[in-house]
Every structure is written in C-alpha cells, then in structure tokens.
C-alpha atoms as a PDB file:
ATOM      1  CA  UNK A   1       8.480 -22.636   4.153  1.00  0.00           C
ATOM      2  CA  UNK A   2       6.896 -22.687   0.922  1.00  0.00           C
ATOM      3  CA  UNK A   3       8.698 -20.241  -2.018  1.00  0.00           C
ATOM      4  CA  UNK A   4       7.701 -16.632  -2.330  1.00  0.00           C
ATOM      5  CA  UNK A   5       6.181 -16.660   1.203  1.00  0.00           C
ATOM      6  CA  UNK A   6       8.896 -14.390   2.894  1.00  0.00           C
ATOM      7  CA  UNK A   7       8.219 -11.446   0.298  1.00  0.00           C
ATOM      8  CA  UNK A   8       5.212 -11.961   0.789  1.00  0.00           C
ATOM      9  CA  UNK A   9       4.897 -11.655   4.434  1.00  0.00           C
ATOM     10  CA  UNK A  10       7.240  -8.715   4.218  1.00  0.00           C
ATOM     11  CA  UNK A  11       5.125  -6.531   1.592  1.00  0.00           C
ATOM     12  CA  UNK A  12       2.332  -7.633   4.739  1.00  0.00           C
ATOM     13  CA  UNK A  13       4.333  -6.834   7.290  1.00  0.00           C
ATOM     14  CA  UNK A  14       5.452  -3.749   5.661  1.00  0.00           C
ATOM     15  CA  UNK A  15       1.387  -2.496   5.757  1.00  0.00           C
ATOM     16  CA  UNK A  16       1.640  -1.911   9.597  1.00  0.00           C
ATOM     17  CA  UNK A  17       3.767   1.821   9.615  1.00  0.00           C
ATOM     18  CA  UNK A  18       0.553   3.107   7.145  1.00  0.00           C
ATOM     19  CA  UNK A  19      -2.009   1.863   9.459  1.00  0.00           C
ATOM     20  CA  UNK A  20      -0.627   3.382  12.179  1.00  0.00           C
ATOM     21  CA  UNK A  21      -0.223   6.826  10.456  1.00  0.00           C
ATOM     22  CA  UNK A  22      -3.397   6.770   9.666  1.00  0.00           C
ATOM     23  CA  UNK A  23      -4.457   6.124  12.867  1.00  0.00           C
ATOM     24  CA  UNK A  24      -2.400   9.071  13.809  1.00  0.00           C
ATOM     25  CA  UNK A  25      -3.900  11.142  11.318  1.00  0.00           C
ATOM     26  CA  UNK A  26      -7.551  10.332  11.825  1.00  0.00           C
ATOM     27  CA  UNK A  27      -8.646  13.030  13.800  1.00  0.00           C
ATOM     28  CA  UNK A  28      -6.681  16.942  12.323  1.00  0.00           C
ATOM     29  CA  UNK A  29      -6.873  14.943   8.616  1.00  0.00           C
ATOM     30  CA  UNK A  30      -9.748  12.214   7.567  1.00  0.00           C
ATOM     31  CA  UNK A  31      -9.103  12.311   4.236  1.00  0.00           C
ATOM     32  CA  UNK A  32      -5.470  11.595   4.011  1.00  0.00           C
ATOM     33  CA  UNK A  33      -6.129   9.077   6.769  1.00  0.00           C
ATOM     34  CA  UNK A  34      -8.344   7.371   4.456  1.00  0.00           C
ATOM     35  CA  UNK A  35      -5.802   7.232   1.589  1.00  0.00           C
ATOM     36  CA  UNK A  36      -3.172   5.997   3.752  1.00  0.00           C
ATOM     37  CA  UNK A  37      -5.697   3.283   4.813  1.00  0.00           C
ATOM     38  CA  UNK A  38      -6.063   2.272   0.841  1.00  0.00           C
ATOM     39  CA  UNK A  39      -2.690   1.983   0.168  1.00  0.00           C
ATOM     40  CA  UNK A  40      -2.212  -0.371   3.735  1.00  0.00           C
ATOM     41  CA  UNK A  41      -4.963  -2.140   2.365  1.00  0.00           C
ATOM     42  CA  UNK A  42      -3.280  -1.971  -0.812  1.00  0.00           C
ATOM     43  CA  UNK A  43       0.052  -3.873   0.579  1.00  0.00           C
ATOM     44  CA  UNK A  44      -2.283  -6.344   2.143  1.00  0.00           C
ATOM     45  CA  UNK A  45      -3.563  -7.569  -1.033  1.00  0.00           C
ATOM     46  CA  UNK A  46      -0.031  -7.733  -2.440  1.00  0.00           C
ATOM     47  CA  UNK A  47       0.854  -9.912   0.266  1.00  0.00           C
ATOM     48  CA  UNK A  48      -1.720 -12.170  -0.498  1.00  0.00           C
ATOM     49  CA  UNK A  49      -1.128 -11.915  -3.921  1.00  0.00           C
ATOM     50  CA  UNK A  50       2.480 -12.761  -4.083  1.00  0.00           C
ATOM     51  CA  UNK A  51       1.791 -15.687  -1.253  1.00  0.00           C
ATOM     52  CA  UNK A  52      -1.075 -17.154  -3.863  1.00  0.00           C
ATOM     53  CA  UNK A  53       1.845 -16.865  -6.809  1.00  0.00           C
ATOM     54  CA  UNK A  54       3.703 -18.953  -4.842  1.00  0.00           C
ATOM     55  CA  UNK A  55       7.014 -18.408  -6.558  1.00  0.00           C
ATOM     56  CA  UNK A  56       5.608 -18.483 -10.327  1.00  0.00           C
ATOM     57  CA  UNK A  57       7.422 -15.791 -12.379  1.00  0.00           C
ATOM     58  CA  UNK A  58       4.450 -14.839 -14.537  1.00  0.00           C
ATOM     59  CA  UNK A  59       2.345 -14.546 -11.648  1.00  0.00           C
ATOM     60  CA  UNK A  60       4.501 -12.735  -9.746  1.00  0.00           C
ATOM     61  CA  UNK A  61       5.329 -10.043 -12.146  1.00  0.00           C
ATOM     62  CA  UNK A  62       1.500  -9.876 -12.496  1.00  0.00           C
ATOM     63  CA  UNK A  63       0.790  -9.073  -8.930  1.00  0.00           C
ATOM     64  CA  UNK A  64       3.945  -6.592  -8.565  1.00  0.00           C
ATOM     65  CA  UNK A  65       2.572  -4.792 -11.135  1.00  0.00           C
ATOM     66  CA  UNK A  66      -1.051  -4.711  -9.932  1.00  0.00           C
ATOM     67  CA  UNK A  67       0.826  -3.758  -6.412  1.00  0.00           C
ATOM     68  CA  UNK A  68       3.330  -0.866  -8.177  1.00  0.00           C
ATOM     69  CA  UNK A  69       0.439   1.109  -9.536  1.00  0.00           C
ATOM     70  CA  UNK A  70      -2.157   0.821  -6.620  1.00  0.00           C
ATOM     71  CA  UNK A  71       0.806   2.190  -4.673  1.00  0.00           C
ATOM     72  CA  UNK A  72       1.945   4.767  -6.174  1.00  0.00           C
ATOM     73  CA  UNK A  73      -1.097   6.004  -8.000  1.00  0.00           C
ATOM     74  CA  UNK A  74      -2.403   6.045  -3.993  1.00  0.00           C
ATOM     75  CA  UNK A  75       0.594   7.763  -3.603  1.00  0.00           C
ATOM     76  CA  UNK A  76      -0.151  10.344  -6.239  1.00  0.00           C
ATOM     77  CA  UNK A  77      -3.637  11.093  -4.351  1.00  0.00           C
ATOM     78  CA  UNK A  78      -1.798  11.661  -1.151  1.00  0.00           C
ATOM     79  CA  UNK A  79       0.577  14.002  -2.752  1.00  0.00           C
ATOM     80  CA  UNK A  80      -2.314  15.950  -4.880  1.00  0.00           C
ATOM     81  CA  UNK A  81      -4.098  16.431  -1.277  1.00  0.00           C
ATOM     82  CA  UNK A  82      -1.440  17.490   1.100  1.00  0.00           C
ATOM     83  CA  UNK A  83      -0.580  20.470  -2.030  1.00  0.00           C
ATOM     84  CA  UNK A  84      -4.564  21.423  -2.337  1.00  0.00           C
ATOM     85  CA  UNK A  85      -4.541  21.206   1.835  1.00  0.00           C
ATOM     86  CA  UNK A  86      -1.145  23.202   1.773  1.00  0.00           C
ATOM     87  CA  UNK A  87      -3.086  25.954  -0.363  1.00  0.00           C
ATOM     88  CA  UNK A  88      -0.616  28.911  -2.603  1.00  0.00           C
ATOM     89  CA  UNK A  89       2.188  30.582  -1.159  1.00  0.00           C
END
C-alpha cells in the first residue's frame, strides 16, 4: 500500500458517524444537520488530501492544517447553534 494511505482512509472512514447523525438529525434540526454534513464533507476532503500528499511532510502538514480549522471552526458553528437553539436559562 502506498505511504500515507492508511491515515488517510481513516480520517475517510472516520466521516461515516457525522453522516449518520446528520441523518438522524434531519428532520427535529435542519440546520445542525447541515453543519454536521460540512464537517463529514470536511473529513472527506482531508482524506483525499492526505492520500494526494502521499507521505510528503510539507504537504501533509499543509492539508492537516487546512483539515484542523475546517473542523473545528465547523465545530465552533455547531456549538454557537445548539446555545442560540438552547435559548437563556
């Protein structure tokens, strides 16, 4: 197998448990559905772009980078939603 394709196919792999949420979620929440759908699409891309650095460093740290803010600034949104959904207390 060639280098770097087993993280690869695992940051792909890993994509599947945020699809299915947001399957789950479609219906009671859209929105969050939708942001959950970003970030699996999100984790896709990675995948791909880890499997087209094939093991070089530079390129590597480039797409974990790219990968590490989509995620978490995805991850942000989600967060900022479910509080505005959750309304005061």
């Amino acid at each position: 197998m060639q280098e770097g394709m087993i993280p690869a196919l695992v940051v792909a792999a890993s994509s599947f448990p945020a699809f299915l949420m947001a399957r789950s979620f479609a219906r009671q929440q859209p929105r969050l559905a939708t942001l959950l759908r970003l970030a699996a699409l999100a984790m896709l891309a990675g995948g791909a772009g880890l499997a087209w650095a094939a093991g070089d460093e530079t390129r590597t740290l480039a797409v974990a980078v790219v990968l590490a803010l989509a995620i978490n600034g995805l991850g942000i949104f989600i967060l900022f939603d479910y509080l505005r959904r959750r309304g005061p207390r």
